[in-house]
C-alpha atoms as a PDB file:
ATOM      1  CA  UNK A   1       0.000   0.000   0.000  1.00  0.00           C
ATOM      2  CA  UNK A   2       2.677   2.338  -0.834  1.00  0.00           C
ATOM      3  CA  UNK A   3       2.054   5.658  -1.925  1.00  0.00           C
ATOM      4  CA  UNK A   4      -1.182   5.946   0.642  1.00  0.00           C
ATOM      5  CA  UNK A   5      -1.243   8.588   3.636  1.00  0.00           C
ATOM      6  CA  UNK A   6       0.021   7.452   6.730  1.00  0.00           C
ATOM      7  CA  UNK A   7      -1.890   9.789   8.809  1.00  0.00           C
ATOM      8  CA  UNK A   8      -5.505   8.746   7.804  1.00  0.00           C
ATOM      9  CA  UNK A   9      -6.547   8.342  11.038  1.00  0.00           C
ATOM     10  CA  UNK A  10      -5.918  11.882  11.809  1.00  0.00           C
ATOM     11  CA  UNK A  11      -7.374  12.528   8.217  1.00  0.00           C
ATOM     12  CA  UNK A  12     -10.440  11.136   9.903  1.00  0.00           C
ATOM     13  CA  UNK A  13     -10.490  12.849  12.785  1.00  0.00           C
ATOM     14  CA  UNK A  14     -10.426  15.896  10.944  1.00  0.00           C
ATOM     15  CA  UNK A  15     -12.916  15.393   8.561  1.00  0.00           C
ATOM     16  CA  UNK A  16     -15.616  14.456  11.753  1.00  0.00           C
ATOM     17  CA  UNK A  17     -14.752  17.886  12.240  1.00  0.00           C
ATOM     18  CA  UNK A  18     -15.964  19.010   9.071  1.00  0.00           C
ATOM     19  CA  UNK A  19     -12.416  20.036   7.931  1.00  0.00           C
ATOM     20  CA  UNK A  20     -12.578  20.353   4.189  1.00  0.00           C
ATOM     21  CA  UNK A  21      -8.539  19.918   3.679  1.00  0.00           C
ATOM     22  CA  UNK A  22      -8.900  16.926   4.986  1.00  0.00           C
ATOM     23  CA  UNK A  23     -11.420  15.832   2.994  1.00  0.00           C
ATOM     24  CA  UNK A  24      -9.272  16.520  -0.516  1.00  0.00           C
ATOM     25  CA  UNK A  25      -6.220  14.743   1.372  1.00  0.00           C
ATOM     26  CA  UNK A  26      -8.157  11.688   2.027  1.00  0.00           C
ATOM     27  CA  UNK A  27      -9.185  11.887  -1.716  1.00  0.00           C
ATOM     28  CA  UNK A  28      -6.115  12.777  -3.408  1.00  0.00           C
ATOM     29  CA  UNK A  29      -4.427  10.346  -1.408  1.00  0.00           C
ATOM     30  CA  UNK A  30      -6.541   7.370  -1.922  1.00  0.00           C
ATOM     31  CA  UNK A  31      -8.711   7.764  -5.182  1.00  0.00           C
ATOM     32  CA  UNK A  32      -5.639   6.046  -7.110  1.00  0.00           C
ATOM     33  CA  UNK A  33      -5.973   3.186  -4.765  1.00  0.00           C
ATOM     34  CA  UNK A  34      -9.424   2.717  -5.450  1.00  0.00           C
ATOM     35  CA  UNK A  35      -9.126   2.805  -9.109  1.00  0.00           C
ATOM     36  CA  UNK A  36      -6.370   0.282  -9.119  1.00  0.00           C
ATOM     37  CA  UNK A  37      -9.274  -2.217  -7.098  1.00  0.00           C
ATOM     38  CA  UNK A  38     -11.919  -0.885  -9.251  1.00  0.00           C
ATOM     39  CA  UNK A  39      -9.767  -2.051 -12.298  1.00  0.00           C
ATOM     40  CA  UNK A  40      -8.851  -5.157 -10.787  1.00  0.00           C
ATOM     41  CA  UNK A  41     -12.194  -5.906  -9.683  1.00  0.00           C
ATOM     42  CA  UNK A  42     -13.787  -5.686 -13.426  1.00  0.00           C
ATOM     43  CA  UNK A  43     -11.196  -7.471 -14.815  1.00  0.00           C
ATOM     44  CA  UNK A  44     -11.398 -10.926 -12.608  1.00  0.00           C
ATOM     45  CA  UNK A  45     -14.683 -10.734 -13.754  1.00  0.00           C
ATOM     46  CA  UNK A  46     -13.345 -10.398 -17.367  1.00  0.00           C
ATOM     47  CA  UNK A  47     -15.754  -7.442 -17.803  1.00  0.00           C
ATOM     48  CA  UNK A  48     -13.935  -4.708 -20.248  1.00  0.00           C
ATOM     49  CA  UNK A  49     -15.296  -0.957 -19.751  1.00  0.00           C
ATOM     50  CA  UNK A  50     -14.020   1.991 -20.018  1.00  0.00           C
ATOM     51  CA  UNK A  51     -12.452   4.207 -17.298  1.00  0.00           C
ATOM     52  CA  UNK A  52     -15.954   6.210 -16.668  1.00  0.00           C
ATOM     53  CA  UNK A  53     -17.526   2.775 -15.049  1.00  0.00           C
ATOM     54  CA  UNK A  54     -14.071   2.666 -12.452  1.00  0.00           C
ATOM     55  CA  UNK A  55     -14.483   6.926 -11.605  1.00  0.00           C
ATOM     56  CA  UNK A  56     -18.397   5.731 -10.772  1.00  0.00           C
ATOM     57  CA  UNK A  57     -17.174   3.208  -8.433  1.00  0.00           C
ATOM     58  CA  UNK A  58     -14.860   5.526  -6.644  1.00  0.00           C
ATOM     59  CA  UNK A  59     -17.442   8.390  -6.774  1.00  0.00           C
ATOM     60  CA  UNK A  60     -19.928   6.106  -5.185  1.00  0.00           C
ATOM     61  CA  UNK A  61     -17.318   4.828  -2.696  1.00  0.00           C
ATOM     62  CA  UNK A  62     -16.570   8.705  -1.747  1.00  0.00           C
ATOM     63  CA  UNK A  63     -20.430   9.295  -1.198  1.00  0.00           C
ATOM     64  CA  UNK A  64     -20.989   6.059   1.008  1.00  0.00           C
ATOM     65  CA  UNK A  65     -18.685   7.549   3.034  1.00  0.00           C
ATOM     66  CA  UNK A  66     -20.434  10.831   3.432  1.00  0.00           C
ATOM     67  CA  UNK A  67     -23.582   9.193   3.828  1.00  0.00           C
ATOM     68  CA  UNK A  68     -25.527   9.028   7.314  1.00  0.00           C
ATOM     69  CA  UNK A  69     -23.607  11.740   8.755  1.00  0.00           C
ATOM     70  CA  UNK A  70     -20.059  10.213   7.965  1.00  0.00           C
ATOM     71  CA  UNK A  71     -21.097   6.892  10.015  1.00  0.00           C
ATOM     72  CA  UNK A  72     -18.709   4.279   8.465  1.00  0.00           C
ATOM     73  CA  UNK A  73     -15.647   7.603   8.946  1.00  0.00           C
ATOM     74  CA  UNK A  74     -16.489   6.344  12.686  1.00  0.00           C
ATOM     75  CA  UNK A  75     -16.834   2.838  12.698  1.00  0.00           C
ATOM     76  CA  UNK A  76     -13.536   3.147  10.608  1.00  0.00           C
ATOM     77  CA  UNK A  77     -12.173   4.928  13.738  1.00  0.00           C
ATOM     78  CA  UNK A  78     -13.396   2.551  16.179  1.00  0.00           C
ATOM     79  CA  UNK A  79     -12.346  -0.571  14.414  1.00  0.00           C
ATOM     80  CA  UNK A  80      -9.196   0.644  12.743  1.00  0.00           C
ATOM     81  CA  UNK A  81      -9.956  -0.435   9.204  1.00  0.00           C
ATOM     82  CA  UNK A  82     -10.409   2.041   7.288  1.00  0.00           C
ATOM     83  CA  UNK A  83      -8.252   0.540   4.352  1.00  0.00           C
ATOM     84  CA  UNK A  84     -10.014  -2.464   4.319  1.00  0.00           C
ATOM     85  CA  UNK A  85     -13.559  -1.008   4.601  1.00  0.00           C
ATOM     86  CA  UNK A  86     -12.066   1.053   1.309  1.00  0.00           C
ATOM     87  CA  UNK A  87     -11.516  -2.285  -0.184  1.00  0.00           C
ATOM     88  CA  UNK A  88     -14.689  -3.735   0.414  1.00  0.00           C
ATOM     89  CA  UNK A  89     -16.917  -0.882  -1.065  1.00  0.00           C
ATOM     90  CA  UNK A  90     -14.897  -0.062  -4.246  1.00  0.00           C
ATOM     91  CA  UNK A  91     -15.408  -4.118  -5.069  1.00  0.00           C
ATOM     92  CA  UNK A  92     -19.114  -3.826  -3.895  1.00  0.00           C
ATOM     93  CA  UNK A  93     -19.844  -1.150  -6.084  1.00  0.00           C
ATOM     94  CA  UNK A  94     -17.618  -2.208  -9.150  1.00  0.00           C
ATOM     95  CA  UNK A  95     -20.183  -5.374  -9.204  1.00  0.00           C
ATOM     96  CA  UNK A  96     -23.119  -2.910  -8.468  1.00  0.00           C
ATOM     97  CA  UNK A  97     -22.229  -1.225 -11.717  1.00  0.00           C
ATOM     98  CA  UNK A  98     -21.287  -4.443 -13.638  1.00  0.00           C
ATOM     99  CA  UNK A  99     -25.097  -6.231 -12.682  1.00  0.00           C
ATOM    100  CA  UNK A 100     -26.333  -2.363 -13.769  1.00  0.00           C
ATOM    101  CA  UNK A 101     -24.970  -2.435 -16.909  1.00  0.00           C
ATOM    102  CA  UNK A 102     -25.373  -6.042 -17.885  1.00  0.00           C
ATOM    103  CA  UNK A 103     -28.866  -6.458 -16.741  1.00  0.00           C
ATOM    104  CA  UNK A 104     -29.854  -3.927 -18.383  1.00  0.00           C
ATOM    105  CA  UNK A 105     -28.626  -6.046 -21.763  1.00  0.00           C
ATOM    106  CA  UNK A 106     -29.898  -9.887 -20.427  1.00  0.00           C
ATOM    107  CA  UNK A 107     -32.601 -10.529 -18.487  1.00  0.00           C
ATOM    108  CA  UNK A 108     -33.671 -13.868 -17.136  1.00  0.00           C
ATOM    109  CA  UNK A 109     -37.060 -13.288 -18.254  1.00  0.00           C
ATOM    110  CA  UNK A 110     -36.507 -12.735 -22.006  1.00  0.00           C
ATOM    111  CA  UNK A 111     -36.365 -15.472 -24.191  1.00  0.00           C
ATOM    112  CA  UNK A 112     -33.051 -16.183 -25.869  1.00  0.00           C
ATOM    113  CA  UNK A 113     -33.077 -17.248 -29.663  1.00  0.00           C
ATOM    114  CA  UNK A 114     -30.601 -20.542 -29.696  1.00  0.00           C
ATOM    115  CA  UNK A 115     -29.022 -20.757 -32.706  1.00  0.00           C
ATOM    116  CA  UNK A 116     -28.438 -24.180 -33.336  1.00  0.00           C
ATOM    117  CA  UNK A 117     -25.279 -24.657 -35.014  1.00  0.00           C
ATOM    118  CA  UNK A 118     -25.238 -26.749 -38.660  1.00  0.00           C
ATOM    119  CA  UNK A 119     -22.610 -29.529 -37.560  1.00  0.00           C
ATOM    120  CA  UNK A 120     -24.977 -30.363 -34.066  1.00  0.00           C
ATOM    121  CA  UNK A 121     -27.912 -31.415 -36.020  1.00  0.00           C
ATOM    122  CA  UNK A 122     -25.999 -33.835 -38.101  1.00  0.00           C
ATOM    123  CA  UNK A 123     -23.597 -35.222 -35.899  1.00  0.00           C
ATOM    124  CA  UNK A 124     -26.858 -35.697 -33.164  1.00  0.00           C
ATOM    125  CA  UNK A 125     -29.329 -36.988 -35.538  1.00  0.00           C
ATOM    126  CA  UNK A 126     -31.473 -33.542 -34.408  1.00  0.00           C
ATOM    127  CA  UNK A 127     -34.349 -32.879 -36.742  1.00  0.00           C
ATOM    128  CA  UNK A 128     -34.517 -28.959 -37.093  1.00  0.00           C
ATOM    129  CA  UNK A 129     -36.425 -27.076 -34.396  1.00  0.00           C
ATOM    130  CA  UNK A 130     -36.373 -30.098 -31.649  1.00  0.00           C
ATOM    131  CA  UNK A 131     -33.718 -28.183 -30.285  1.00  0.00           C
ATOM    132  CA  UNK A 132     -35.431 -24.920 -30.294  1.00  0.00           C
ATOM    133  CA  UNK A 133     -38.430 -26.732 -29.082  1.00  0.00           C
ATOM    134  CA  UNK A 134     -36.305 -28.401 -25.789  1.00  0.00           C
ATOM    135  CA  UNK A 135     -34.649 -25.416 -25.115  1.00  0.00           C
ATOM    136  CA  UNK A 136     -38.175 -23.707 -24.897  1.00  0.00           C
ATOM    137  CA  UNK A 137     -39.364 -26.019 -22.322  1.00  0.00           C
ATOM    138  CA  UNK A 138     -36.581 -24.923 -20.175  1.00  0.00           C
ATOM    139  CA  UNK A 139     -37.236 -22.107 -17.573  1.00  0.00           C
ATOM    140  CA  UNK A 140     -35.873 -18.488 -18.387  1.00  0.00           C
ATOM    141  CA  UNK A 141     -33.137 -18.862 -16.269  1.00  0.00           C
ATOM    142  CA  UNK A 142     -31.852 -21.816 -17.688  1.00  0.00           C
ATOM    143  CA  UNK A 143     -32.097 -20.678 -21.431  1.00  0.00           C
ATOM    144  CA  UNK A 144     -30.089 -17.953 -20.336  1.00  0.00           C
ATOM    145  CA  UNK A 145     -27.264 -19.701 -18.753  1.00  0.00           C
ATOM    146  CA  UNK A 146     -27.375 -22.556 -21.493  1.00  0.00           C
ATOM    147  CA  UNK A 147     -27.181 -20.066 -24.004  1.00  0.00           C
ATOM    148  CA  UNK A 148     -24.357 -18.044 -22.311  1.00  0.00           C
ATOM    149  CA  UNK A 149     -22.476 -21.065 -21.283  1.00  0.00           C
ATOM    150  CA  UNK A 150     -22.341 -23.254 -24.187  1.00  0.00           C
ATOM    151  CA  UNK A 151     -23.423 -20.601 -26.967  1.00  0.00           C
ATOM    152  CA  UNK A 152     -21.451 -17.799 -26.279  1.00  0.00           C
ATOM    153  CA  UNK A 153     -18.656 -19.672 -23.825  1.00  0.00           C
ATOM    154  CA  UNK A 154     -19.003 -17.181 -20.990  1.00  0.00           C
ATOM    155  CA  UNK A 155     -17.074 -18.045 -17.664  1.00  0.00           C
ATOM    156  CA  UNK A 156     -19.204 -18.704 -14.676  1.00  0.00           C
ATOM    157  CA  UNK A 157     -18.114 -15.625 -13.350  1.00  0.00           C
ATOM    158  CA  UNK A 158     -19.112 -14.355 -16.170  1.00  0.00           C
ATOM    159  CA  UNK A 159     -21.829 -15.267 -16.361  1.00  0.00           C
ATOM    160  CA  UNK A 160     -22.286 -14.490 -12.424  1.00  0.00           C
ATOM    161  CA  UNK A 161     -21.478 -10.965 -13.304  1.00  0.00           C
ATOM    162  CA  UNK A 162     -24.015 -10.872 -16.074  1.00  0.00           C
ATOM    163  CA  UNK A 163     -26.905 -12.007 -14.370  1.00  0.00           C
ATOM    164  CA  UNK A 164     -26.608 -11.801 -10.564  1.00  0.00           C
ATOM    165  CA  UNK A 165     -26.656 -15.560 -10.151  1.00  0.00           C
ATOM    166  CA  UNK A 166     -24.326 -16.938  -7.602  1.00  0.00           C
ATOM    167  CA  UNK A 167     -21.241 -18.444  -8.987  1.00  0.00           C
ATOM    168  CA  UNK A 168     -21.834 -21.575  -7.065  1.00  0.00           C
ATOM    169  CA  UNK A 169     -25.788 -22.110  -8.363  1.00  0.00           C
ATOM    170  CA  UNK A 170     -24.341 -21.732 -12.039  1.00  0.00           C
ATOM    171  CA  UNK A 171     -23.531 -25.423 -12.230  1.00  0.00           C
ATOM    172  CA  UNK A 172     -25.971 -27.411 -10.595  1.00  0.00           C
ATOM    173  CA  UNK A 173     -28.618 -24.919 -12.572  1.00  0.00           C
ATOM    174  CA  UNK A 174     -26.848 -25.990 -15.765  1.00  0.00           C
ATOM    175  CA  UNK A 175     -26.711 -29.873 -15.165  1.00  0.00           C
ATOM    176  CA  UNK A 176     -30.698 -29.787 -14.149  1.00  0.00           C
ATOM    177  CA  UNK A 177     -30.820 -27.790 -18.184  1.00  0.00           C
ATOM    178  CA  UNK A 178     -28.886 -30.396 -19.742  1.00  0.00           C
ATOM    179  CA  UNK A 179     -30.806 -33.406 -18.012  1.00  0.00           C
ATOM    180  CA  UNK A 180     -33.879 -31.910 -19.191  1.00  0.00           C
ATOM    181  CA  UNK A 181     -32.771 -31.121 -22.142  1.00  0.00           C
ATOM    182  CA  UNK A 182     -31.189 -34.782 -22.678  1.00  0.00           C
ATOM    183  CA  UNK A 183     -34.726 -36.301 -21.560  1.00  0.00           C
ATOM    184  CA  UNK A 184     -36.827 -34.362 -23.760  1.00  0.00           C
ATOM    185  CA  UNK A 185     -34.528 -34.956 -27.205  1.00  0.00           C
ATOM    186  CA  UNK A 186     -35.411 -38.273 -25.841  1.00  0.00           C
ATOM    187  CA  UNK A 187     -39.072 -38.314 -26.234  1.00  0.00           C
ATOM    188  CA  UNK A 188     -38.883 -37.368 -29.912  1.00  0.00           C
END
């Protein structure tokens, strides 16, 4: 944590006391922090954006601070963490904006077109549409993460990021897909 002030918790202090110097020190001193884990938070969620969606993190990390009459500046205080509360919130609200942004583009509830690739319905015997057909017996959810699993080869954390499902409900949500998708090819 190099470059970061070493007095922030007389920083702190000061700002309780509605010291506006202290406020740009605390700023200037660790907005290039939060950027960096802003940055790093996007991209282990292999989510590319430009530098606006990182400065809306950080902006929103600045304000939670302010909020409720500076109440986590205190609790920072009393527990000594203020670095650590820092880290949590930039993360928190890097994914905040990620769901934003990406649910705005998928939603569970919308169907999703499968496009069945040429070389599956020979190779599997498929006669065209039973695939479309399974897939729309499938729930909403599952379409969606069959189609942005095997379609478009998204991560799970990915694909976390995309939708707001758990990482860890990804897989057990995609092998109930597949069985029902197996069982009702079957049928035909």
């Amino acid at each position: 944590m190099n470059g970061l002030p070493t007095n922030t918790d007389e920083l702190l202090r000061r700002l309780l006391d509605h010291d506006a110097a202290a406020w740009r020190e605390l700023v200037e001193g660790y907005t290039g922090f939060l950027l960096a884990m802003s940055r790093r938070t996007f991209a282990s969620y292999g989510v590319r954006t430009d530098g606006q969606d990182f400065e809306d993190a950080v902006a929103d990390v600045w304000k939670n601070l302010l909020e409720n009459d500076l109440r986590l500046v205190r609790q920072c205080i009393e527990r000594g963490n203020f670095v650590q509360t820092l880290q949590v919130l930039v993360r928190n609200r890097s994914i905040d904006l990620m769901r934003k942004r990406q649910n705005a583009t998928i939603a569970l509830n919308e169907g999703h077109a499968v496009t069945q690739p040429a070389a599956a319905s020979t190779e599997a015997d498929l006669e065209p549409g039973e695939l479309a057909r399974a897939m729309g017996e499938l729930t909403a959810r599952e379409r969606t993460l069959v189609n942005l699993f095997f379609l478009q080869r998204k991560k799970y954390r990915e694909i976390s990021a995309l939708t707001g499902i758990p990482q860890n409900s990804i897989g057990p949500t995609l092998a109930r897909a597949v069985a029902r998708l197996r069982q009702s090819l079957k049928r035909d």
